[in-house]
Protein backbone atom coordinates (compact mmCIF):
# COMPACT_ATOMS: atom_id res chain seq x y z
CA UNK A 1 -130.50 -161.54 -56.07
CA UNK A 2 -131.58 -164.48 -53.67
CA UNK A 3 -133.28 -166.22 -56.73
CA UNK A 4 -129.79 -166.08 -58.64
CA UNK A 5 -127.87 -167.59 -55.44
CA UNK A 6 -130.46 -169.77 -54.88
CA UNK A 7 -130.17 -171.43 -58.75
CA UNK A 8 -126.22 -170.89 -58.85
CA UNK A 9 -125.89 -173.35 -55.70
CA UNK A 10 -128.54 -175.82 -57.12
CA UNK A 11 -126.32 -176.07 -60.40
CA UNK A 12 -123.30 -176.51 -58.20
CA UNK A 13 -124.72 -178.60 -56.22
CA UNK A 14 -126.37 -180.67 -59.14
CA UNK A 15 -122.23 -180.39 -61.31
CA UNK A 16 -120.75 -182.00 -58.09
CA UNK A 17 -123.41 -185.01 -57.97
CA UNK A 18 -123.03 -185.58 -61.32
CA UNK A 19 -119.06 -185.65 -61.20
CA UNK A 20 -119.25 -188.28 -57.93
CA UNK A 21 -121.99 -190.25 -59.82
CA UNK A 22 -119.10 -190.18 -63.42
CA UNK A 23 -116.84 -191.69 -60.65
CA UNK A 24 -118.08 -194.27 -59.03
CA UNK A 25 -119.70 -195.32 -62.00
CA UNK A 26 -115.61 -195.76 -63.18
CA UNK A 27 -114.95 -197.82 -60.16
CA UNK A 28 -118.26 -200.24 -60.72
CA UNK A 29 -116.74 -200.76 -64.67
CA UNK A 30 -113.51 -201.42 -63.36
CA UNK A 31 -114.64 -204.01 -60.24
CA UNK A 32 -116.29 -205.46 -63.14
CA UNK A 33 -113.68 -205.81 -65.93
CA UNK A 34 -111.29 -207.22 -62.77
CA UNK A 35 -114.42 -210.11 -62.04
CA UNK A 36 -114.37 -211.13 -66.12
CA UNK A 37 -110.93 -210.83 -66.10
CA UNK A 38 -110.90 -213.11 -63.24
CA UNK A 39 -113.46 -215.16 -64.70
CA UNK A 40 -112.58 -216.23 -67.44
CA UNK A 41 -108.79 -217.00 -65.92
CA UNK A 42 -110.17 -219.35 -63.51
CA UNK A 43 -112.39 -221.00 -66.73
CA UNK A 44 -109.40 -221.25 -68.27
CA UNK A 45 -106.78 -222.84 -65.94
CA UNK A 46 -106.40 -226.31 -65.31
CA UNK A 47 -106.39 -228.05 -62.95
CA UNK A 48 -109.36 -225.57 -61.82
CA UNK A 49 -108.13 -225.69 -57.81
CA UNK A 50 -105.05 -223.35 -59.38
CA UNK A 51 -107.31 -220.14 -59.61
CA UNK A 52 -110.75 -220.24 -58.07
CA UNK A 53 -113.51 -218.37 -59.57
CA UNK A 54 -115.16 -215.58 -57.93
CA UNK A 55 -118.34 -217.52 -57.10
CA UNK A 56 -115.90 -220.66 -55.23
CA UNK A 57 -114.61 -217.78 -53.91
CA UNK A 58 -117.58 -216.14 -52.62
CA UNK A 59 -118.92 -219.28 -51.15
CA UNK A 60 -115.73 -219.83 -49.40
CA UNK A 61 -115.92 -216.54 -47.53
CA UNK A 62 -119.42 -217.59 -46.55
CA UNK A 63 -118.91 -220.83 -45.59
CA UNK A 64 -116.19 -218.99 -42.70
CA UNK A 65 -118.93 -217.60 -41.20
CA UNK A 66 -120.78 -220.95 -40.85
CA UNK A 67 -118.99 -222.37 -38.20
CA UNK A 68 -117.68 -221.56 -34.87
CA UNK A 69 -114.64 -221.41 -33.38
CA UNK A 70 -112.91 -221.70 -30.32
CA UNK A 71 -109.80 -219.78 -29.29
CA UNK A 72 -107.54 -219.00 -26.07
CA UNK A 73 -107.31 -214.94 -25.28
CA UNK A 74 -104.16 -214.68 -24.49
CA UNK A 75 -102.97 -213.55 -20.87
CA UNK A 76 -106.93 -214.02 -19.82
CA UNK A 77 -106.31 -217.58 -20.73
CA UNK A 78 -110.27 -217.29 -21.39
CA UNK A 79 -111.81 -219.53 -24.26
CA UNK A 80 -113.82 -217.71 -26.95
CA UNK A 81 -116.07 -218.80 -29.00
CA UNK A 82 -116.78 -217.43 -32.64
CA UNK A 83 -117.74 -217.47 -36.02
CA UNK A 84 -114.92 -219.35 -37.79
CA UNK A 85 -113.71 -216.33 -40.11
CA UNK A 86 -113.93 -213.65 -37.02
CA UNK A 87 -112.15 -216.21 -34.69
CA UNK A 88 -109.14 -216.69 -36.92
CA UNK A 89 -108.83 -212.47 -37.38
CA UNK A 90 -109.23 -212.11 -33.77
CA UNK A 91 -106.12 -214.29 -33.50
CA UNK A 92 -103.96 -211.60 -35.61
CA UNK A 93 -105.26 -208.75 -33.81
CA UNK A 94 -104.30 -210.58 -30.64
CA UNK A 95 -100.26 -209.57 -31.45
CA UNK A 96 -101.24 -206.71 -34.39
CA UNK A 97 -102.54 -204.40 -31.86
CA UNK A 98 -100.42 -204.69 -29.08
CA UNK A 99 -97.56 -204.40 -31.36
CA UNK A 100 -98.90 -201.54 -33.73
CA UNK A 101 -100.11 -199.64 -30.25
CA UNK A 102 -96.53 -199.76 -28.54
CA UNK A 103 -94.07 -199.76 -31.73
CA UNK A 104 -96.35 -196.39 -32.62
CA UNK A 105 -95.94 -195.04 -29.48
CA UNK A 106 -92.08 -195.77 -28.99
CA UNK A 107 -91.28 -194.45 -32.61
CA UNK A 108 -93.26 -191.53 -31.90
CA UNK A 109 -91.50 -190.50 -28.62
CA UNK A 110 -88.15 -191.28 -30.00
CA UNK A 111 -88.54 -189.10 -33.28
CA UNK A 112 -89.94 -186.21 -31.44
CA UNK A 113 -86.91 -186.42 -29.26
CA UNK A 114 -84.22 -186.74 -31.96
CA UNK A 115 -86.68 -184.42 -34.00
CA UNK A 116 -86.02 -181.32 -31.19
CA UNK A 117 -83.17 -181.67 -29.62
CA UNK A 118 -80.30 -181.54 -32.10
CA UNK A 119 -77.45 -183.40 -29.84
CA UNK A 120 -79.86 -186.48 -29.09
CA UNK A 121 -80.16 -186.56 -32.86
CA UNK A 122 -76.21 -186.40 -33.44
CA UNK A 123 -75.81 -189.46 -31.16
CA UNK A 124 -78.16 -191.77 -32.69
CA UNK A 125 -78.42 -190.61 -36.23
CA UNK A 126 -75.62 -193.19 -36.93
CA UNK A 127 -77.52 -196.31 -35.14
CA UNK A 128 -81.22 -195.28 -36.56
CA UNK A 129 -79.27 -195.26 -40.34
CA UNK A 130 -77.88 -198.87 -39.47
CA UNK A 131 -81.00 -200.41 -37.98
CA UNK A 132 -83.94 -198.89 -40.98
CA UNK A 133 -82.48 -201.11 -43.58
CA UNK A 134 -83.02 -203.68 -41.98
CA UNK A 135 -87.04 -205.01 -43.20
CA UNK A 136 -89.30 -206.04 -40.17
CA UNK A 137 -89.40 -209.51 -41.84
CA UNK A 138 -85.80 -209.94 -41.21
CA UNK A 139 -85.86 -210.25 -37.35
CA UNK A 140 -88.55 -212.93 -37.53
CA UNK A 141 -85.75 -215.91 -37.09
CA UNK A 142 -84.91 -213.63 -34.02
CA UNK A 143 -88.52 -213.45 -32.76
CA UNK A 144 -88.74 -217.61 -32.80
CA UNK A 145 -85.77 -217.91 -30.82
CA UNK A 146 -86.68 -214.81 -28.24
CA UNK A 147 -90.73 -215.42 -28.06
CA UNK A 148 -91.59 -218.31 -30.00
CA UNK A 149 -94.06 -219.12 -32.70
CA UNK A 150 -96.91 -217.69 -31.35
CA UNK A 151 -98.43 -213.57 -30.26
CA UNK A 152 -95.41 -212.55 -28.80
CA UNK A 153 -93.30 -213.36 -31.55
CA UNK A 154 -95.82 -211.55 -34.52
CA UNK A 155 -96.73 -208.77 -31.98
CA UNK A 156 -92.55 -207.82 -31.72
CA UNK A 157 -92.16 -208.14 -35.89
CA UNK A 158 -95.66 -205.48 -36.20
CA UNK A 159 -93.55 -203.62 -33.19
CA UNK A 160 -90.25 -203.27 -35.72
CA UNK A 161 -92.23 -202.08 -38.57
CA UNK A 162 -94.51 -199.77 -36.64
CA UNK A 163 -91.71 -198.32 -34.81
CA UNK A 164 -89.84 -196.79 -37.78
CA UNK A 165 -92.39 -195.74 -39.87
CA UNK A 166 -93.69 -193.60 -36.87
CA UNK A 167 -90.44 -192.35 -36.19
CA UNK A 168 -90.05 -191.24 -39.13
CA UNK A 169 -93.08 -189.67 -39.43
CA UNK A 170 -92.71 -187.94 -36.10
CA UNK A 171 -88.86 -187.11 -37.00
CA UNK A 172 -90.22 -184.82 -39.89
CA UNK A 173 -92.60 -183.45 -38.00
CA UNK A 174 -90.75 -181.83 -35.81
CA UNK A 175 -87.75 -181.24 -37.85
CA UNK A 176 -90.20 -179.17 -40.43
CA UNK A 177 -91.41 -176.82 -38.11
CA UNK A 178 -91.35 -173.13 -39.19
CA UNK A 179 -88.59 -171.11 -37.03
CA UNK A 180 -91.29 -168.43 -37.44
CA UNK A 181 -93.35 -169.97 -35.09
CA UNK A 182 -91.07 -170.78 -32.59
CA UNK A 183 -89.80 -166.82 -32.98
CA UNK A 184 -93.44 -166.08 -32.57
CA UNK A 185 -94.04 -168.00 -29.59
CA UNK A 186 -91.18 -166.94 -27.74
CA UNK A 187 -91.98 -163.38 -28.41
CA UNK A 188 -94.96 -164.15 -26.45
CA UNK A 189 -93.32 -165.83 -23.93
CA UNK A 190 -93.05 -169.73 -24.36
CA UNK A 191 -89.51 -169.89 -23.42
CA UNK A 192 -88.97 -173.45 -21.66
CA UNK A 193 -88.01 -176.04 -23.91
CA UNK A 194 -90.45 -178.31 -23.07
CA UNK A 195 -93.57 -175.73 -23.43
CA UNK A 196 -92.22 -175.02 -27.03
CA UNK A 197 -92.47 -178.71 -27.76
CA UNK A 198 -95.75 -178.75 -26.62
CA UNK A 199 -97.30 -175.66 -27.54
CA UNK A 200 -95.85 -175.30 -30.67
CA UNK A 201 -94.29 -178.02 -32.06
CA UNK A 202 -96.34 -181.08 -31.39
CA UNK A 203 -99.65 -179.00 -33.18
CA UNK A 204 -97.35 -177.87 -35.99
CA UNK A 205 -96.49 -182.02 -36.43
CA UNK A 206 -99.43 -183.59 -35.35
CA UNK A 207 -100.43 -183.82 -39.24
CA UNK A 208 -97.51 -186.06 -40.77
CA UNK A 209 -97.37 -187.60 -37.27
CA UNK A 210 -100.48 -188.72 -38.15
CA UNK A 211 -100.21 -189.49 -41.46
CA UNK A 212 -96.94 -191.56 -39.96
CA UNK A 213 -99.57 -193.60 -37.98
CA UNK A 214 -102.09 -193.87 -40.67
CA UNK A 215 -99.49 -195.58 -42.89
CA UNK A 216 -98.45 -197.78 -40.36
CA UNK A 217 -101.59 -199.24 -39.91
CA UNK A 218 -101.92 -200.62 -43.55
CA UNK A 219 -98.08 -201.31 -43.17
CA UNK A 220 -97.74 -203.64 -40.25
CA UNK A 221 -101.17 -204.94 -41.76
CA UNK A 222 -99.12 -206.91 -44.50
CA UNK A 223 -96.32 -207.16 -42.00
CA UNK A 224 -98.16 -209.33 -39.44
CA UNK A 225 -99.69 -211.62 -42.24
CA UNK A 226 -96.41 -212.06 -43.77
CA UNK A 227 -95.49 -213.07 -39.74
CA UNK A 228 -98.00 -215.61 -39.88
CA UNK A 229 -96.99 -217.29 -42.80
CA UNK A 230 -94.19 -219.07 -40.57
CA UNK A 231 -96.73 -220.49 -37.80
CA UNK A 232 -98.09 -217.83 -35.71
CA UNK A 233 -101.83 -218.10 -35.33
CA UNK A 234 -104.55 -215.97 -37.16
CA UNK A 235 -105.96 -215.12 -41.04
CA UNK A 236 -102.02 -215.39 -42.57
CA UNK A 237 -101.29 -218.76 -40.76
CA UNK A 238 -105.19 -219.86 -42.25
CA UNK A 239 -104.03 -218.88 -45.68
CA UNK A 240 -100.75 -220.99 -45.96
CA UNK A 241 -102.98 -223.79 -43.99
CA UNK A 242 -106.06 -223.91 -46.79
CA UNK A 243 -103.32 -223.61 -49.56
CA UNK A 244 -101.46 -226.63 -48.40
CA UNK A 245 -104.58 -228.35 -48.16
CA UNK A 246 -105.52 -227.25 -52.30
CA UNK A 247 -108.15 -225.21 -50.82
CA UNK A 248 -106.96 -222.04 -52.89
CA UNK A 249 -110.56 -220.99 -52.82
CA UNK A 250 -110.36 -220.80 -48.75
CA UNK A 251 -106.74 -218.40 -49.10
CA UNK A 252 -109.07 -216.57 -51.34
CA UNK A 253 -111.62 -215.87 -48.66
CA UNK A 254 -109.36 -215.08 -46.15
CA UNK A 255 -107.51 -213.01 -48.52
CA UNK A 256 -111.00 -210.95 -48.43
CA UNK A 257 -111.69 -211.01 -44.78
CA UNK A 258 -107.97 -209.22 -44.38
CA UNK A 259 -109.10 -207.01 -47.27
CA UNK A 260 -112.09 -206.00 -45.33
CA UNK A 261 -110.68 -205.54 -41.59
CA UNK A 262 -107.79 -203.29 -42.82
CA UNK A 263 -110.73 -201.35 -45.20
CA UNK A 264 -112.79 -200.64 -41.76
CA UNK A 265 -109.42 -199.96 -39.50
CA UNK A 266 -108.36 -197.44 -42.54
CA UNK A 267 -111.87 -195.72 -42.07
CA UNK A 268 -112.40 -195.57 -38.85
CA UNK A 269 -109.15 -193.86 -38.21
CA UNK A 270 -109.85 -191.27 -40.97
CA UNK A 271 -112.58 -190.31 -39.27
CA UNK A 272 -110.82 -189.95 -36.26
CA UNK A 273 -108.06 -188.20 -37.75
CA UNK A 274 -110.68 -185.48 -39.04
CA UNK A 275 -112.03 -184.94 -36.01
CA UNK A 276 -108.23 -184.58 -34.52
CA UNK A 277 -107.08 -182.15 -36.78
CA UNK A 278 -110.10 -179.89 -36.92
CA UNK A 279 -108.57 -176.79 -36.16
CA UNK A 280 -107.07 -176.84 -39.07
């Protein structure tokens, strides 16, 4: 009998290799087609600064790394010296963070609120249905005028776009909770308000509030570097700069650095999120 387990899990184990191996075998065909694809556009566009091949582009992304430099943390005040390609992505964390961190935290609070407590939710149903519309993009004239072209401004335009898609995520949450646990629980004697929230319907959320802040994260990602675009500094404000300059295969480079940092930030917070959610 141990002999048959034994073999059954070695040919499972052996079917599921084989079936990861079929895949990522796909994905290396089709990086591949995309780099002759690529290839043989750049070849064949002229002048050849239009589309930059994949090895311009390559070399671009290393020649970032070859220099150094210096930039001004902000409220520190502290210079900071670094590799030319970290230095500039430093810069758009400087106002993604902050802004991601408190426009995550506000939407959060204020869609668990509206989320539980149904008269909270009558009075500002009306206001949240004006302001969504509206795309984070959209308030940057108001961000130059309030903060200026520089971290405060991008960090309050990653605030607006984190901010509602955590609501929202937090909203539903809440909203979807099962009245059979909340029967449950008061059966066994949760009966404040606030200890139902807590015991019952934060854990019953905490997945889409999650996934809420998941999403945000690749979100406000191409939020902030659309912020950039008008002058703030960091990798978006580098891309418009090298493209002025004909240096499409520099936007390219960049265009990979972002690729990357939003690649590891997705990861790491998967990981995270595993670990959260584990009781599950």
């Amino acid at each position: 009998m141990s002999t048959q387990t034994d073999t059954s899990s070695n040919a499972l184990t052996a079917k599921t290799f084989e079936g990861d191996l079929r895949r990522y075998l796909r994905g290396l065909g089709g990086l591949l087609v995309f780099l002759l694809v690529w290839w043989v556009g750049a070849m064949t566009t002229q002048p050849s600064y239009l589309v930059p091949g994949p090895l311009d582009s390559v070399r671009a992304f290393i020649d970032l790394f070859a220099t150094s430099t210096a930039i001004v943390v902000p409220i520190l005040g502290s210079s900071l010296v670094l590799p030319t390609g970290l230095a500039h992505l430093a810069q758009t964390l400087f106002h993604y963070v902050p802004g991601l961190l408190l426009g995550a935290t506000c939407g959060i609070g204020l869609g668990l609120a509206m989320g539980w407590n149904g008269a909270f939710d009558d009075w500002l149903r009306p206001l949240v249905r004006v302001l969504r519309p509206i795309p984070p993009l959209a308030w940057i004239v108001f961000a130059i005028v309030w903060f200026g072209i520089h971290h405060t401004g991008a960090a309050f335009i990653v605030f607006v776009g984190a901010f509602w898609i955590n609501f929202y995520g937090a909203y539903g949450g809440v909203e979807g909770v099962s009245t059979e646990l909340t029967d449950a629980a008061s059966t066994l004697g949760v009966e404040r308000d606030l200890s139902m929230l807590k015991l019952v319907a934060l854990p019953s959320a905490a997945p889409q509030v999650l996934t809420g802040f998941r999403t945000s994260i690749g979100r406000c990602w191409m939020i902030v570097v659309g912020a950039e675009l008008f002058g703030a500094p960091g990798v978006g404000y580098e891309i418009i700069n090298a493209s002025n300059n004909l240096a499409m295969a520099t936007s390219v480079a960049y265009m990979f650095l972002i690729s990357l940092a939003f690649l590891c930030m997705d990861v790491g917070f998967r990981l995270l999120e595993r670990r959260v959610l584990a009781w599950r």
